[in-house]
N, C-alpha and C. Protein backbone atom coordinates (compact mmCIF):
# COMPACT_ATOMS: atom_id res chain seq x y z
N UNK A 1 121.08 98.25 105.78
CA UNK A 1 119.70 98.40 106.19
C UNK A 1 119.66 98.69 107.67
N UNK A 2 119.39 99.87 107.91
CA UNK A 2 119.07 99.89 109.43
C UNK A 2 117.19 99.42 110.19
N UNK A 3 117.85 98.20 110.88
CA UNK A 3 116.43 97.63 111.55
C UNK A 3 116.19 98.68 112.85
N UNK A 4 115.01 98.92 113.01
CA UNK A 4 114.72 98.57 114.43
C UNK A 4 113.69 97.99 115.32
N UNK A 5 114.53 97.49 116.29
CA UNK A 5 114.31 95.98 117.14
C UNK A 5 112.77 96.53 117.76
N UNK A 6 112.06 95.76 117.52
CA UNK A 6 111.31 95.93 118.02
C UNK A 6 110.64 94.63 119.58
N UNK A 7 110.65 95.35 120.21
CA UNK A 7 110.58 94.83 121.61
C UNK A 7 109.85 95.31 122.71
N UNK A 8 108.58 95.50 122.33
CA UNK A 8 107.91 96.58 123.54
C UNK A 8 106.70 96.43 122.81
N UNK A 9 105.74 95.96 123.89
CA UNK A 9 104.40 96.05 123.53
C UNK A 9 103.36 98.00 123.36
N UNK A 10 103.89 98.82 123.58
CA UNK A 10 104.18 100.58 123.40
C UNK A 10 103.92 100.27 121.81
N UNK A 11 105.66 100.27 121.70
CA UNK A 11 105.79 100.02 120.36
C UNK A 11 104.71 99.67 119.02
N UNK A 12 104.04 98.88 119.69
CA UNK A 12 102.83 98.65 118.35
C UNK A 12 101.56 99.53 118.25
N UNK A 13 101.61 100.51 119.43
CA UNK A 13 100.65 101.08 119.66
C UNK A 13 101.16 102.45 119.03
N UNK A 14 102.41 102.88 118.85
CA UNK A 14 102.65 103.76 118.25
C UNK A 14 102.75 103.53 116.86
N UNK A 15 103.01 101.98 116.17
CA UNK A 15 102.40 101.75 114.96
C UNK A 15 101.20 101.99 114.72
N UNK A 16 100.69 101.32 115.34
CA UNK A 16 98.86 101.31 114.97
C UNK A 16 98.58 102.90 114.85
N UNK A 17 99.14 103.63 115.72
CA UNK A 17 98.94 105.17 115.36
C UNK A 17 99.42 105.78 114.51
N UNK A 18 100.15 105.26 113.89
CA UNK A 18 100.81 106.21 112.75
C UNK A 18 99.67 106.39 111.04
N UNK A 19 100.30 107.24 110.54
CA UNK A 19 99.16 107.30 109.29
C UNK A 19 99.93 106.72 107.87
N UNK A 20 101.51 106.76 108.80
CA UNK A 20 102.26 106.14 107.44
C UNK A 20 102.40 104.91 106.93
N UNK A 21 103.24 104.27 106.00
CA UNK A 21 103.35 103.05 106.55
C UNK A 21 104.66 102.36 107.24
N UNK A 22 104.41 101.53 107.77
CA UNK A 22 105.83 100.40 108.83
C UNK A 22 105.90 99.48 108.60
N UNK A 23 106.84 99.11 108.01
CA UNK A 23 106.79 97.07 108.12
C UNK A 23 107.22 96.57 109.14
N UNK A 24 106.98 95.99 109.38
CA UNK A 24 107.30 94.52 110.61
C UNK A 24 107.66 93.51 109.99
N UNK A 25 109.03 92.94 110.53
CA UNK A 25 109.63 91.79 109.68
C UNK A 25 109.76 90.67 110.85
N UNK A 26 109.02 89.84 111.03
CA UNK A 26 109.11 88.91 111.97
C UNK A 26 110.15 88.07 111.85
N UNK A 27 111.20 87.19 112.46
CA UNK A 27 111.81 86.58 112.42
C UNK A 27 112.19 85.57 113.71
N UNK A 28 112.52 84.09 113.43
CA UNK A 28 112.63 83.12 114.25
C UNK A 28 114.54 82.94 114.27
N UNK A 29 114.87 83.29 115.30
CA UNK A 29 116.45 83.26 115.09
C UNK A 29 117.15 81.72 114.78
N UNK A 30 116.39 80.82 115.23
CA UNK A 30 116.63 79.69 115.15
C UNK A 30 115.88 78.52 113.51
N UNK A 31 115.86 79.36 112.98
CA UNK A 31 114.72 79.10 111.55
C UNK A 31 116.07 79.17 110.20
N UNK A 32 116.38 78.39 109.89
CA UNK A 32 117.58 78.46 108.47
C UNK A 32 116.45 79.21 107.62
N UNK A 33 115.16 78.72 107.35
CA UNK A 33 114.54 79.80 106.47
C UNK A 33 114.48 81.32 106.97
N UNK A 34 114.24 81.15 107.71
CA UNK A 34 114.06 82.48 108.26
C UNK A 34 114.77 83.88 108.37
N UNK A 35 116.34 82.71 108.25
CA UNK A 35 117.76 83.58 108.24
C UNK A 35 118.20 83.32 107.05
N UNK A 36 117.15 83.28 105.65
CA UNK A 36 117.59 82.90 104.65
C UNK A 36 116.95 84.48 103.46
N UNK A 37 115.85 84.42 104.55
CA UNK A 37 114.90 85.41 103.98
C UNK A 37 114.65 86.69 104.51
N UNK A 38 115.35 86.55 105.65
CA UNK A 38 116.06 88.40 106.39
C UNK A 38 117.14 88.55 105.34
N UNK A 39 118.09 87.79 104.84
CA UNK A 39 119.65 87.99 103.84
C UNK A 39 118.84 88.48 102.98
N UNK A 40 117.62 88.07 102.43
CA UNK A 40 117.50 88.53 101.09
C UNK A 40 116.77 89.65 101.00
N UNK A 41 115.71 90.14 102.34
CA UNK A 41 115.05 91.30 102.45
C UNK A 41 116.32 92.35 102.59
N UNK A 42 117.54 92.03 103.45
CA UNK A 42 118.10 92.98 103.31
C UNK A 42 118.73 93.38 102.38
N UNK A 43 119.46 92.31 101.49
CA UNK A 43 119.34 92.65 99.90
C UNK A 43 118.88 93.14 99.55
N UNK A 44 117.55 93.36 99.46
CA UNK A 44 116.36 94.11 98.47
C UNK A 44 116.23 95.55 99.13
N UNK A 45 116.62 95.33 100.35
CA UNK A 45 116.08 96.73 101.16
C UNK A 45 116.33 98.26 100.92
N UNK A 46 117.13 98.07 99.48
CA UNK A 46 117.01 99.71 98.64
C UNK A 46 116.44 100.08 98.09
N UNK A 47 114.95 99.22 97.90
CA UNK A 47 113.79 99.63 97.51
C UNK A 47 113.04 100.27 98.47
N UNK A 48 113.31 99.87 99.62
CA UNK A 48 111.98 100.81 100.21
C UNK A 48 112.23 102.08 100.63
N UNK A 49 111.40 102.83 100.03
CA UNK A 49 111.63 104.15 100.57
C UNK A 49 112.30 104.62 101.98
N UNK A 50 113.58 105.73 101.82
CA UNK A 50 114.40 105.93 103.34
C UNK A 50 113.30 106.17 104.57
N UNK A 51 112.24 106.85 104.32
CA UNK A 51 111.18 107.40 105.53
C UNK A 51 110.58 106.21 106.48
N UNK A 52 110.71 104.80 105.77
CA UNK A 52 109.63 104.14 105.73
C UNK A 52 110.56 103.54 107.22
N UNK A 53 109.81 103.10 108.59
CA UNK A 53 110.34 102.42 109.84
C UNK A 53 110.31 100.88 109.32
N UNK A 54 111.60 100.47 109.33
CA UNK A 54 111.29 98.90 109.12
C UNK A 54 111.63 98.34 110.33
N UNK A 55 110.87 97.80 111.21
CA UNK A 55 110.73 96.96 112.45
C UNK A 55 111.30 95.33 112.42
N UNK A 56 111.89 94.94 113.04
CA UNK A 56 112.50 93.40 113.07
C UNK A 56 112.01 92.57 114.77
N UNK A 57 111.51 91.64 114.51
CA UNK A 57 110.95 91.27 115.62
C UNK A 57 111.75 89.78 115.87
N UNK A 58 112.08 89.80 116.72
CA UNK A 58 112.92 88.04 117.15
C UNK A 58 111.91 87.59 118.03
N UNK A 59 111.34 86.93 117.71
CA UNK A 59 110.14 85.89 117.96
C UNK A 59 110.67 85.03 119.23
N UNK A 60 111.60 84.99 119.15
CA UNK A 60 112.26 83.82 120.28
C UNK A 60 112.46 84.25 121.45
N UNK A 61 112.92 85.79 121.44
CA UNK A 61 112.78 86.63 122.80
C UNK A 61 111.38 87.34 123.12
N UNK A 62 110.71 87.61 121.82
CA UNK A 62 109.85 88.59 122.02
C UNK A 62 108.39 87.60 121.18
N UNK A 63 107.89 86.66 122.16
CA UNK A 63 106.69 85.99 121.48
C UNK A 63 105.27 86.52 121.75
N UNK A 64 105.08 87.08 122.86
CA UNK A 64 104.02 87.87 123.09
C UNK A 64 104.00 88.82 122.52
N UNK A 65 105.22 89.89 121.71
CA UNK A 65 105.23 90.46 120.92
C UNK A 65 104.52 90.06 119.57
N UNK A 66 104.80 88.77 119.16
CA UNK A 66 104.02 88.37 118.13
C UNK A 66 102.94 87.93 117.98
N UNK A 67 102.05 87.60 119.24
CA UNK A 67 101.03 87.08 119.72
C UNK A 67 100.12 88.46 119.24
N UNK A 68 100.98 89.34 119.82
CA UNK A 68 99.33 90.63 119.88
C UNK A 68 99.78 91.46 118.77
N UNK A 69 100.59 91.23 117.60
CA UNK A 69 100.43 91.71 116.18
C UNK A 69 99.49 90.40 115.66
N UNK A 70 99.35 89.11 115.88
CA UNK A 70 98.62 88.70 114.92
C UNK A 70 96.88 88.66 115.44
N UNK A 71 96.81 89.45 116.64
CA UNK A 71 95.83 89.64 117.39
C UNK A 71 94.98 91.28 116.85
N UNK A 72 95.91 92.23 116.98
CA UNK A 72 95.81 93.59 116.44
C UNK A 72 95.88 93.64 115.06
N UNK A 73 96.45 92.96 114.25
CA UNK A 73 95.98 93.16 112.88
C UNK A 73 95.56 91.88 112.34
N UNK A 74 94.70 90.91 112.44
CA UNK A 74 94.15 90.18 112.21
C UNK A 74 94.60 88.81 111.10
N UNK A 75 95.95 88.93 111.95
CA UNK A 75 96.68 87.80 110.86
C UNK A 75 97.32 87.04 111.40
N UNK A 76 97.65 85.53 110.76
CA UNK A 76 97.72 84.66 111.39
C UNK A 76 99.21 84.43 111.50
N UNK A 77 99.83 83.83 112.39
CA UNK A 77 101.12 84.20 112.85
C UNK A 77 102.03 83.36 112.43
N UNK A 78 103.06 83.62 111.32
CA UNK A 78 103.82 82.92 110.73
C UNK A 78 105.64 83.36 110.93
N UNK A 79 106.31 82.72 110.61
CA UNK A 79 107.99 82.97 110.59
C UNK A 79 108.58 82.01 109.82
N UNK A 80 109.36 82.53 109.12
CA UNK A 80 109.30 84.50 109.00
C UNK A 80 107.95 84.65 108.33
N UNK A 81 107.54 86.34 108.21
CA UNK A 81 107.04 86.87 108.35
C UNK A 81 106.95 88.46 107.61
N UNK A 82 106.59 89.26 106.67
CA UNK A 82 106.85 90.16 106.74
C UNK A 82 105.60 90.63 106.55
N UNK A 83 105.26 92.13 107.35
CA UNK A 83 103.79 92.61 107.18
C UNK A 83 103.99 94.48 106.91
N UNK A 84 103.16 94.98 105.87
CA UNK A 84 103.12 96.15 106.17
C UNK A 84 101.75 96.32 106.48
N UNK A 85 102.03 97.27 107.20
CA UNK A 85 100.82 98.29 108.36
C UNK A 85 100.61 99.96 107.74
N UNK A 86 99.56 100.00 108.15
CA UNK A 86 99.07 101.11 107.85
C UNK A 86 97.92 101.66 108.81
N UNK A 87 98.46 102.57 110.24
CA UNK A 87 97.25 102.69 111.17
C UNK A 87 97.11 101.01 111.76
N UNK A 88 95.80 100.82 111.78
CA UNK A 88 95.37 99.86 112.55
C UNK A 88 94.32 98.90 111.66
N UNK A 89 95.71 99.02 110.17
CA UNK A 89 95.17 97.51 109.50
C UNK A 89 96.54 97.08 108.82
N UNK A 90 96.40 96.21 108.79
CA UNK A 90 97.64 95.33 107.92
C UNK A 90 97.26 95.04 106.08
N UNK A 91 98.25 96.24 105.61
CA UNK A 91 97.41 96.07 104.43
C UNK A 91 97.90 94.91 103.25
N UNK A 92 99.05 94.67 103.75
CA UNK A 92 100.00 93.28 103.00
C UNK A 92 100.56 92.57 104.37
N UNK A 93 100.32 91.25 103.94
CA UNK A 93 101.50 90.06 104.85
C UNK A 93 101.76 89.04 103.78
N UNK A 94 102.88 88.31 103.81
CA UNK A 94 103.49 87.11 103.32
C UNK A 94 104.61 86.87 104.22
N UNK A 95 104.87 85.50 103.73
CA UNK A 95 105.61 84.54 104.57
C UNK A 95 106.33 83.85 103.80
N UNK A 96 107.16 83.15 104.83
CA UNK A 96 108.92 82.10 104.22
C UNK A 96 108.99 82.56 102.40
N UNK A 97 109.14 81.56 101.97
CA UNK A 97 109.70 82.28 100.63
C UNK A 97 108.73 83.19 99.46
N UNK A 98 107.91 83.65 100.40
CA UNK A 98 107.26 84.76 99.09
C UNK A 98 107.41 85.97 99.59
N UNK A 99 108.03 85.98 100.72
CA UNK A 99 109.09 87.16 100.91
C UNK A 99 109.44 88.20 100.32
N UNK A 100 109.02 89.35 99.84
CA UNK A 100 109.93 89.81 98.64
C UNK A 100 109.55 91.61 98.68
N UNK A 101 110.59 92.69 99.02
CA UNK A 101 110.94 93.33 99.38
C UNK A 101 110.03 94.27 97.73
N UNK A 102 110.30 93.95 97.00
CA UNK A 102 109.16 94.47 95.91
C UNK A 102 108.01 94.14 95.52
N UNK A 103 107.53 93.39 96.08
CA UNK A 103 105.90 92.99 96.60
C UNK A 103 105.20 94.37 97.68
N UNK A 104 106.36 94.30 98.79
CA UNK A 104 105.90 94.66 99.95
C UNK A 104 105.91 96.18 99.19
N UNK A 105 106.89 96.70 98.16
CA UNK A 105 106.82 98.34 97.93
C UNK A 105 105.81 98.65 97.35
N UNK A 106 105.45 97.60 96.13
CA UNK A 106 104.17 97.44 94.92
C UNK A 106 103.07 97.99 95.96
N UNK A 107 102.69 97.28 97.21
CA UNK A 107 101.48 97.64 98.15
C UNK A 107 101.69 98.75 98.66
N UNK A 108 102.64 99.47 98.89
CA UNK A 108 102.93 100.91 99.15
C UNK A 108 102.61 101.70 98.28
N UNK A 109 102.85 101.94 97.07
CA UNK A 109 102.53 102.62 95.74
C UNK A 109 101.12 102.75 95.55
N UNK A 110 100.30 101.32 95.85
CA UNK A 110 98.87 101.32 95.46
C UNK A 110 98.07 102.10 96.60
């Protein structure tokens, strides 16, 4: 699975602009759940379509990063974390173990 790190407040602004969709996978490096449920997204991660940007956020370096995603798309800030975006709404989020990499595609399809 290739992530990328997301670390730059830019960065979300070129999400919010996009028309496609992006997930954002929040993560707490210091969280056993957290590093329980990145193993298994990346497991799953041959479901999501190759086009699709999957974003990884380390919460521990980058918290203001997470501050103004749950500010900009109107959700409340959990870790882990996974959200897909679409423009400048969040059209799926779930958290710790409902996690699940074919949830997040199901909301892509619809």
């Amino acid at each position: 699975m290739k992530w990328i790190e997301l670390n730059t407040l830019d960065t979300l602004e070129t999400i919010a602009n996009s028309n496609s969709y992006v997930i954002i996978f929040k993560h707490s490096t210091r969280c056993p759940v957290s590093s329980m449920a990145k193993r298994t997204f990346e497991f799953e991660s041959s479901l999501i379509p190759e086009e699709t940007p999957v974003y990884l956020l380390d919460l521990i370096k980058y918290r203001e990063i997470s501050n103004e995603i749950a500010n900009k798309w109107h959700v409340r800030h959990e870790s882990p974390q996974v959200l897909l975006i679409k423009g400048n709404q969040c059209v799926y989020n779930e958290s710790h173990n409902e996690i699940e990499v074919a949830k997040v595609v199901v909301k892509m399809a619809n």
